[in-house]
C-alpha atoms as a PDB file:
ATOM      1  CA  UNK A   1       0.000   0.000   0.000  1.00  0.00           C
ATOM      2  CA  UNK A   2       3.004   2.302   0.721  1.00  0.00           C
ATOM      3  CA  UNK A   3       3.901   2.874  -2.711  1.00  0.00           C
ATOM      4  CA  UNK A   4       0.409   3.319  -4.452  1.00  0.00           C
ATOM      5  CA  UNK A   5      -0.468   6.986  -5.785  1.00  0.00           C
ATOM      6  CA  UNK A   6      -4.001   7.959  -4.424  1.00  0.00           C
ATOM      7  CA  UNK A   7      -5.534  11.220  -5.999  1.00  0.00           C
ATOM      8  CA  UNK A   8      -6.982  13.776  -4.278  1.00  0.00           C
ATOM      9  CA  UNK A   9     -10.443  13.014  -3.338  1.00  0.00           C
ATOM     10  CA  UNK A  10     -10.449   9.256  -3.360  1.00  0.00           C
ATOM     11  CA  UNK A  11     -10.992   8.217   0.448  1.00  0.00           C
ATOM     12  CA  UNK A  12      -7.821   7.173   2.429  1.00  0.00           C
ATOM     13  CA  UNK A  13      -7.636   3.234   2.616  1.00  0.00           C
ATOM     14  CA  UNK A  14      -6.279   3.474   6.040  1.00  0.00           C
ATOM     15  CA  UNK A  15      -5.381   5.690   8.966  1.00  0.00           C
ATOM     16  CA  UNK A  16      -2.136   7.699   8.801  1.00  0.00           C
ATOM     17  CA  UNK A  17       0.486  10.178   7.164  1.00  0.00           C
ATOM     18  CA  UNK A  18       0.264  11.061   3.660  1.00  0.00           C
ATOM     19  CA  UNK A  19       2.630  12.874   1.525  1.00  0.00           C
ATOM     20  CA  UNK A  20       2.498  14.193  -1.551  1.00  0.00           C
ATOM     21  CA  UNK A  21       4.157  12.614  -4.950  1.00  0.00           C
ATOM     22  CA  UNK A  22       7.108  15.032  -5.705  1.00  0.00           C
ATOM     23  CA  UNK A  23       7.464  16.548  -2.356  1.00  0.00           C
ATOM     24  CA  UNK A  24       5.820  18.971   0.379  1.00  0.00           C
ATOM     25  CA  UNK A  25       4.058  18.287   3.765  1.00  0.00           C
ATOM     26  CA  UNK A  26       2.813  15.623   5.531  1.00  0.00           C
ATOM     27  CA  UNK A  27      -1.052  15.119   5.947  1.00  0.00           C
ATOM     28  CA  UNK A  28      -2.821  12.858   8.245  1.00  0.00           C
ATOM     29  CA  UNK A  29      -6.414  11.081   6.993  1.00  0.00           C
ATOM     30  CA  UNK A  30      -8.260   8.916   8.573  1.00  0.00           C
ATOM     31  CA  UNK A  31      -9.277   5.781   7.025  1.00  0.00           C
ATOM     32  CA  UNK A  32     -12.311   6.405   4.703  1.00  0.00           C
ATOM     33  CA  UNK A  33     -12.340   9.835   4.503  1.00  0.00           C
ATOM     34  CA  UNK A  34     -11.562  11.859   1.453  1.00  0.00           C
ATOM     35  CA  UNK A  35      -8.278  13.182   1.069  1.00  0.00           C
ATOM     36  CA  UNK A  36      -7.293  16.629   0.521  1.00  0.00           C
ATOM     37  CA  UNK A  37      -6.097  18.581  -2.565  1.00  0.00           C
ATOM     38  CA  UNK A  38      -2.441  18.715  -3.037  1.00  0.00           C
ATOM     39  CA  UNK A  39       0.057  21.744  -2.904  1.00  0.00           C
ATOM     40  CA  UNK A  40       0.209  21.265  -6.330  1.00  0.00           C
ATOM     41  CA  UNK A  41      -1.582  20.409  -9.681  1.00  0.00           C
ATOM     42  CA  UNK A  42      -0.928  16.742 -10.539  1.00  0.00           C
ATOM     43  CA  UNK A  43       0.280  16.158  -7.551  1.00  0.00           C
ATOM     44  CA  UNK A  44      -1.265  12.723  -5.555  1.00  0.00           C
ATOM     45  CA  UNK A  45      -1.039  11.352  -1.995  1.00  0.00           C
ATOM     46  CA  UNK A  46       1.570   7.923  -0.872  1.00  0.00           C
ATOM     47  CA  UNK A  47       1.110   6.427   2.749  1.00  0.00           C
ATOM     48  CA  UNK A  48       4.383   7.126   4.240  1.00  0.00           C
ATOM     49  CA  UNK A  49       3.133   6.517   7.906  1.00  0.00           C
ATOM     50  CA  UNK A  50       0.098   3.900   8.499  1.00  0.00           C
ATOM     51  CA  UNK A  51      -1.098   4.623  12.520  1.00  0.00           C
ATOM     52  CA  UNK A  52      -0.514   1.720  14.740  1.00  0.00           C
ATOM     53  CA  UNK A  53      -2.601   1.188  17.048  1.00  0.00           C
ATOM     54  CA  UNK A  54      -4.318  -1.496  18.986  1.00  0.00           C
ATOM     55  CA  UNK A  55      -7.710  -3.185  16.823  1.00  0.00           C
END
C-alpha cells in the first residue's frame, strides 16, 4: 500500500500520514475519509506513515 499513488479526493484506505508525490508536507487522513487537494496540480497522496494502534 506504501507505494500506491491515491488522488486527491479518493478516500484514504487506512489511517495515517500522507505525503504528496514530488514533495511537500505531511497530511494525516483517517481511514475512509476523502483526502485533501495537493500543494500542487498533478500532484497525488503515498502512505508514508500507516497509525498503529491497537484493533
Amino acid at each position: 500500500m506504501a507505494g500506491k499513488k491515491l488522488n486527491p479526493g479518493m478516500p484514504a484506505p487506512a489511517s495515517g500520514q500522507y505525503r504528496p508525490t514530488g514533495g511537500g508536507s505531511e497530511v494525516t487522513a483517517v481511514k475512509g475519509k476523502s483526502l485533501p487537494p495537493t500543494p500542487k496540480k498533478g500532484q497525488g497522496w503515498k502512505l508514508v506513515d500507516k497509525t498503529k494502534h491497537k484493533s
